[in-house]
C-alpha atoms as a PDB file:
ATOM      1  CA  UNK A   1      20.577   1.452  -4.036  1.00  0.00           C
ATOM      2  CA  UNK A   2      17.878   1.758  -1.480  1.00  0.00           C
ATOM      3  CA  UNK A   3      15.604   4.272  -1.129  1.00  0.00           C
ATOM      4  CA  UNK A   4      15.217   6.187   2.041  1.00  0.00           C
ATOM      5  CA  UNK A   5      11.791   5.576   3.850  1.00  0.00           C
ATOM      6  CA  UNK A   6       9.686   8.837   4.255  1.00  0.00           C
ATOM      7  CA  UNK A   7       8.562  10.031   7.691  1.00  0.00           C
ATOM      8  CA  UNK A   8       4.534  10.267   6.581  1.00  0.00           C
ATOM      9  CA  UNK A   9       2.721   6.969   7.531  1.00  0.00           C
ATOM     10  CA  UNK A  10      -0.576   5.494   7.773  1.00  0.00           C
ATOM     11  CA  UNK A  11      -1.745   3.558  11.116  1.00  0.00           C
ATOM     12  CA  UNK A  12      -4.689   1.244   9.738  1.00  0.00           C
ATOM     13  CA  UNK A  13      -6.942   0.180  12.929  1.00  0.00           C
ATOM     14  CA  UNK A  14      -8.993  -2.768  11.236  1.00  0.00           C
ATOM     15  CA  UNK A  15     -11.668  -4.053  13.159  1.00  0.00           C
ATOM     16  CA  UNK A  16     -15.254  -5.985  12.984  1.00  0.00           C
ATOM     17  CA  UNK A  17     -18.554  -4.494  13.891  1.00  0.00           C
ATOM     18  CA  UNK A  18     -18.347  -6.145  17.576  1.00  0.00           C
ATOM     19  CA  UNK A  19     -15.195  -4.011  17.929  1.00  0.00           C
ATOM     20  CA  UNK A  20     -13.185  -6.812  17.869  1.00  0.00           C
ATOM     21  CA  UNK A  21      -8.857  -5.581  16.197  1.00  0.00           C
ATOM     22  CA  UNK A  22      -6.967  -7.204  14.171  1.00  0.00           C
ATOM     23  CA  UNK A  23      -2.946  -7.444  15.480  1.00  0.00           C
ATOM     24  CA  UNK A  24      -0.435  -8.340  13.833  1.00  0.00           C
ATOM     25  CA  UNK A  25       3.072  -9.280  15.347  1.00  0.00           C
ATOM     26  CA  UNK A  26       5.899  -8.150  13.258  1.00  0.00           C
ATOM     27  CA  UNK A  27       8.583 -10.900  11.903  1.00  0.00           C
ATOM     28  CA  UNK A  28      11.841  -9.587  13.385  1.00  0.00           C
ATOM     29  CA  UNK A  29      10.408  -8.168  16.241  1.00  0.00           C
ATOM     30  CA  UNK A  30       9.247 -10.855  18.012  1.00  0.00           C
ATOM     31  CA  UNK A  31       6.586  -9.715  20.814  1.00  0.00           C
ATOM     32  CA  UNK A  32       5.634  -6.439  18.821  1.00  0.00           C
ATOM     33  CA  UNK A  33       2.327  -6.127  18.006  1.00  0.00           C
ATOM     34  CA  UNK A  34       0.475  -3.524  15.884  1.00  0.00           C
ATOM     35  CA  UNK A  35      -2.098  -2.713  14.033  1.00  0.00           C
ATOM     36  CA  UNK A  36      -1.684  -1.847  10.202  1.00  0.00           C
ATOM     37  CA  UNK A  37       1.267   0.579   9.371  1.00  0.00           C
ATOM     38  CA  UNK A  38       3.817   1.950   6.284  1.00  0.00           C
ATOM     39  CA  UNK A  39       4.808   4.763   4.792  1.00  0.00           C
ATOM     40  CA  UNK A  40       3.958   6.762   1.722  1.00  0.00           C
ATOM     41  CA  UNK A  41       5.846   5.274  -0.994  1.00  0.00           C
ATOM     42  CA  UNK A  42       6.306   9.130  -2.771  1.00  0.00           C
ATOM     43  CA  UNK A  43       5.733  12.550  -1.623  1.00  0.00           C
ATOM     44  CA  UNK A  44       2.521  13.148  -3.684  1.00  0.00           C
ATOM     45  CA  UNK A  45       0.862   9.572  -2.702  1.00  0.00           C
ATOM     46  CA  UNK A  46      -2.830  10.232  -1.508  1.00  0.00           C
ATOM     47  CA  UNK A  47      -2.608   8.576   1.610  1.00  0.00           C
ATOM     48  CA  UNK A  48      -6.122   6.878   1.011  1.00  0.00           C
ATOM     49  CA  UNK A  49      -3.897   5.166  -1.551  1.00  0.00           C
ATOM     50  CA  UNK A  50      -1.481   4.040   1.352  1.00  0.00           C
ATOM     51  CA  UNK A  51      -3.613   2.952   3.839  1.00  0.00           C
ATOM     52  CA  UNK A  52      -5.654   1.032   0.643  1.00  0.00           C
ATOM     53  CA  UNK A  53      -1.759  -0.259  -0.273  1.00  0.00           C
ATOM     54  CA  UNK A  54      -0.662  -1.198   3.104  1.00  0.00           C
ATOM     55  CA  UNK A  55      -3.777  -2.673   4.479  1.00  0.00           C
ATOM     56  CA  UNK A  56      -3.765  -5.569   1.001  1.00  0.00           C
ATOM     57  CA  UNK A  57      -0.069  -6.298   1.272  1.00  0.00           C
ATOM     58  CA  UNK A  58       0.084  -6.861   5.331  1.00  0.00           C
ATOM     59  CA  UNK A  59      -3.309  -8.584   5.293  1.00  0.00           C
ATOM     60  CA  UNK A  60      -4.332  -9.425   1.840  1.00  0.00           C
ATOM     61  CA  UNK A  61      -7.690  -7.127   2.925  1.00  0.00           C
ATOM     62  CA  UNK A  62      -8.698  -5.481  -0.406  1.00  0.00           C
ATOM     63  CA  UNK A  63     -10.735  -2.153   0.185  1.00  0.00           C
ATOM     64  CA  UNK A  64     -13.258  -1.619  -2.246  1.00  0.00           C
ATOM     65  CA  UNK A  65     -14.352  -5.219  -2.899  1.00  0.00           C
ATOM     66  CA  UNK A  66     -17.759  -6.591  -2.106  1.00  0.00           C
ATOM     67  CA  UNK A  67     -16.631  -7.132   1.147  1.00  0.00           C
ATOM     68  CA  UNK A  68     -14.945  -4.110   2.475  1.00  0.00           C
ATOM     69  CA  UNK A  69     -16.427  -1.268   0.647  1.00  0.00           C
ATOM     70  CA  UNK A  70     -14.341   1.739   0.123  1.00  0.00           C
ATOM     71  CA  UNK A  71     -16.499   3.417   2.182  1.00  0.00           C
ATOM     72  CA  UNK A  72     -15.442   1.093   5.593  1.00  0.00           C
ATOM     73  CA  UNK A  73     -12.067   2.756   5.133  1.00  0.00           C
ATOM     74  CA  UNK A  74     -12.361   5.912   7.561  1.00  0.00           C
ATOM     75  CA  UNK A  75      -9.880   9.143   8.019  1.00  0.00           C
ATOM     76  CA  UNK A  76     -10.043  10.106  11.629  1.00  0.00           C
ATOM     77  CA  UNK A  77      -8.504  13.555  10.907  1.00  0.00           C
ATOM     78  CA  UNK A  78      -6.138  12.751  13.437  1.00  0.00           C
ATOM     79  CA  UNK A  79      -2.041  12.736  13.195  1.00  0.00           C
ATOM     80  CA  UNK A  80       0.652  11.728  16.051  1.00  0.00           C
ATOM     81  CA  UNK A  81       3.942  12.934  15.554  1.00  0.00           C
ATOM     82  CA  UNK A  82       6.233  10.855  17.363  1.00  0.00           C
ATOM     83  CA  UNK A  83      10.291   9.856  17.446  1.00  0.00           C
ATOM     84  CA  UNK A  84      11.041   7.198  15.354  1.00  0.00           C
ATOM     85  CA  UNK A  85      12.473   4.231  17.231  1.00  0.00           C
ATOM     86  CA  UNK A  86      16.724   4.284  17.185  1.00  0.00           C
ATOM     87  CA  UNK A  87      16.364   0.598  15.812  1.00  0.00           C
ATOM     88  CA  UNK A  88      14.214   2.054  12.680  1.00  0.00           C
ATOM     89  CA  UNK A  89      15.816   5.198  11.903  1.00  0.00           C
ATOM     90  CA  UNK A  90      18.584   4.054  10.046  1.00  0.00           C
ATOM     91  CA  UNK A  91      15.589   3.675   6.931  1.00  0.00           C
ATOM     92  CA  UNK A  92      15.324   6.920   6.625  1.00  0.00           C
ATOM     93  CA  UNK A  93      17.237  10.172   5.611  1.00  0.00           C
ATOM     94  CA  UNK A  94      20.190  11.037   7.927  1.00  0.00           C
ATOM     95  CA  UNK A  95      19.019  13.429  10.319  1.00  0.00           C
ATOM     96  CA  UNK A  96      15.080  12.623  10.297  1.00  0.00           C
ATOM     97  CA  UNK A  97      14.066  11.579  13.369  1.00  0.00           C
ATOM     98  CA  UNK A  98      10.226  12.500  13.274  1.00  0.00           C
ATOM     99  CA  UNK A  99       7.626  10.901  11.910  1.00  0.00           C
ATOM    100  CA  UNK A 100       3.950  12.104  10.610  1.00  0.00           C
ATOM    101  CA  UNK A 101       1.199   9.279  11.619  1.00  0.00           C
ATOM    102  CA  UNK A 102      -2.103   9.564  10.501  1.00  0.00           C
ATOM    103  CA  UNK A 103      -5.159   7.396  11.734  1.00  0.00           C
ATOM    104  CA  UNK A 104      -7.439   5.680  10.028  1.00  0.00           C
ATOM    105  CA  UNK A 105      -9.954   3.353  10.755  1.00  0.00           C
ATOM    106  CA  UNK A 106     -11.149   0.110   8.778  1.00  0.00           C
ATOM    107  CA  UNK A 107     -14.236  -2.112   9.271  1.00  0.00           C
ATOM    108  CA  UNK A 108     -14.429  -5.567   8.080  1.00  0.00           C
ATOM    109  CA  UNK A 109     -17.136  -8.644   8.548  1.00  0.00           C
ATOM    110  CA  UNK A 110     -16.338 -10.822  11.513  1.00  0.00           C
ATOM    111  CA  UNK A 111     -14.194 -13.827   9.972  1.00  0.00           C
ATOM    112  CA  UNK A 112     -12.444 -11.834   6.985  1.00  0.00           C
ATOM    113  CA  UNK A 113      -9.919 -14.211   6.054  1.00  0.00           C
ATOM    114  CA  UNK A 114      -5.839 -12.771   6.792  1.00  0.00           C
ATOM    115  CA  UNK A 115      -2.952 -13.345   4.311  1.00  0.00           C
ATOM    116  CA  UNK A 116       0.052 -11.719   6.304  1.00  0.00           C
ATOM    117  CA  UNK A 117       3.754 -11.184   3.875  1.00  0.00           C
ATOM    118  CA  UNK A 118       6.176 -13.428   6.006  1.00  0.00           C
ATOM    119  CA  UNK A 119       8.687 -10.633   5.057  1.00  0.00           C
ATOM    120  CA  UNK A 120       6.588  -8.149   7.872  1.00  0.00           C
ATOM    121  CA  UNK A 121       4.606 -10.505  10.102  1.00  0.00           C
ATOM    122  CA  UNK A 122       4.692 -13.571  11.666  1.00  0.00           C
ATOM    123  CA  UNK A 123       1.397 -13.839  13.614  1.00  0.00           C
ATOM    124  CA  UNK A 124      -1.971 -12.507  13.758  1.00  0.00           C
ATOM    125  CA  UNK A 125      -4.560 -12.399  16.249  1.00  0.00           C
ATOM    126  CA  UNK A 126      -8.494 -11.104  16.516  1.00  0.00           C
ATOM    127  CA  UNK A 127      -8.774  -9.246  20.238  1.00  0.00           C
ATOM    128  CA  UNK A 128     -11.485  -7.468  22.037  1.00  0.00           C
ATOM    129  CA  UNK A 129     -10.636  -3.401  22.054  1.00  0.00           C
ATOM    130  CA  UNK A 130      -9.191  -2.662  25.075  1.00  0.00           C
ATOM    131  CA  UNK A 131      -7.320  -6.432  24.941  1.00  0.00           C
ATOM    132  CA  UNK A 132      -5.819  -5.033  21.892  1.00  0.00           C
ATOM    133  CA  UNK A 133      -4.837  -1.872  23.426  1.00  0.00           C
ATOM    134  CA  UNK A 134      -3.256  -3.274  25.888  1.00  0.00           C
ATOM    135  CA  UNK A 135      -1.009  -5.751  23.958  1.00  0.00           C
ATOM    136  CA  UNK A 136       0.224  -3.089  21.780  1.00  0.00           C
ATOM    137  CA  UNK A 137       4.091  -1.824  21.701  1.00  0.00           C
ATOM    138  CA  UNK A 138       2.867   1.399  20.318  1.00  0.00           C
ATOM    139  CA  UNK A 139       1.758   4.123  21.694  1.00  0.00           C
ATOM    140  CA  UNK A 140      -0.247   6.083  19.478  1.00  0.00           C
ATOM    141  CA  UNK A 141      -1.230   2.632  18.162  1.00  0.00           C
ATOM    142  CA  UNK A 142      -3.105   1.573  21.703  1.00  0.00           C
ATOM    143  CA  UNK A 143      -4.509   5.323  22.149  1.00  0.00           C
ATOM    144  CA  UNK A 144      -5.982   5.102  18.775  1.00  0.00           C
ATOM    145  CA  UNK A 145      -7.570   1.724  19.513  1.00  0.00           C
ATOM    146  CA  UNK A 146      -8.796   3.022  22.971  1.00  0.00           C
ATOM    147  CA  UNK A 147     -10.668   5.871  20.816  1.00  0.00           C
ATOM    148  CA  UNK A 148     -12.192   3.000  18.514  1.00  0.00           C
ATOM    149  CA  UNK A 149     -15.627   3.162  20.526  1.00  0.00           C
ATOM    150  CA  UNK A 150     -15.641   7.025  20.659  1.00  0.00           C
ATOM    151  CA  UNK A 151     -14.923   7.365  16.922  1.00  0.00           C
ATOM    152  CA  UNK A 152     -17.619   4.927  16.233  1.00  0.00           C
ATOM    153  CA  UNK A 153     -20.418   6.438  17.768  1.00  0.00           C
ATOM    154  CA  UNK A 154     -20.357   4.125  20.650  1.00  0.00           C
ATOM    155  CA  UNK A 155     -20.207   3.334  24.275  1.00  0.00           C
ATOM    156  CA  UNK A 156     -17.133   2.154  26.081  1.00  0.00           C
END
């Protein structure tokens, strides 16, 4: 028996210090790319814990090693509610349509290696910001990369 997905997920913008985002283009959708996303696994999982979770097994990126210190891991505060896509909603409890989204930011050294799961992704791809905003098929995915700069302190 499967378990129904929740409607509470992380969106994981990882990025290097030149602002350059990691994409990743999912394995049955061909053409779909995104940044870092998945859902709590429980209803009392820190989500700290899932963005930490989701972020190793879509990337093999482990937050809090020498590396990628905890603290590069960054809650923007911010949640999207949006309509989960027809195609996905059969995952989740009949009747939930509606999901929770909340942002979070993650900056790694230029040239971190990626290890995607060929289960989720087949493809993976270092862009410029607004590049990567653009090639998106989300959109609270591309907003939150077009906020990058902003959230960073920086120019656009």
């Amino acid at each position: 028996m499967t378990r129904d997905k929740l409607p509470c997920s992380v969106l994981v913008v990882i990025h290097t210090p030149a602002l350059d985002v990691l994409l990743i283009e999912r394995a049955r959708q061909p053409g779909f790319w995104q940044s870092v996303t998945g859902s709590i696994d429980h209803p009392d999982e820190v989500l700290r814990e899932t963005a930490r979770r989701e972020v190793l097994e879509e990337t093999g990126i482990a937050v809090g090693s020498a590396a990628v210190p905890e603290a590069a891991l960054r809650d923007w505060g911010l949640c999207n509610v949006y309509e989960i896509y027809p195609t996905w909603r059969h995952r989740y409890a009949p009747g939930v349509w509606k999901n929770v989204e909340h942002v979070w930011s993650l900056q790694v050294p230029a040239g971190t290696p990626v290890t995607l799961s060929p289960r989720e992704h087949r493809a993976a791809r270092w862009l410029p910001w607004h590049e990567a905003a653009a090639a998106c098929f989300s959109a609270s995915n591309a907003d939150a990369i077009r906020q990058l700069p902003r959230r960073l302190g920086r120019a656009s």
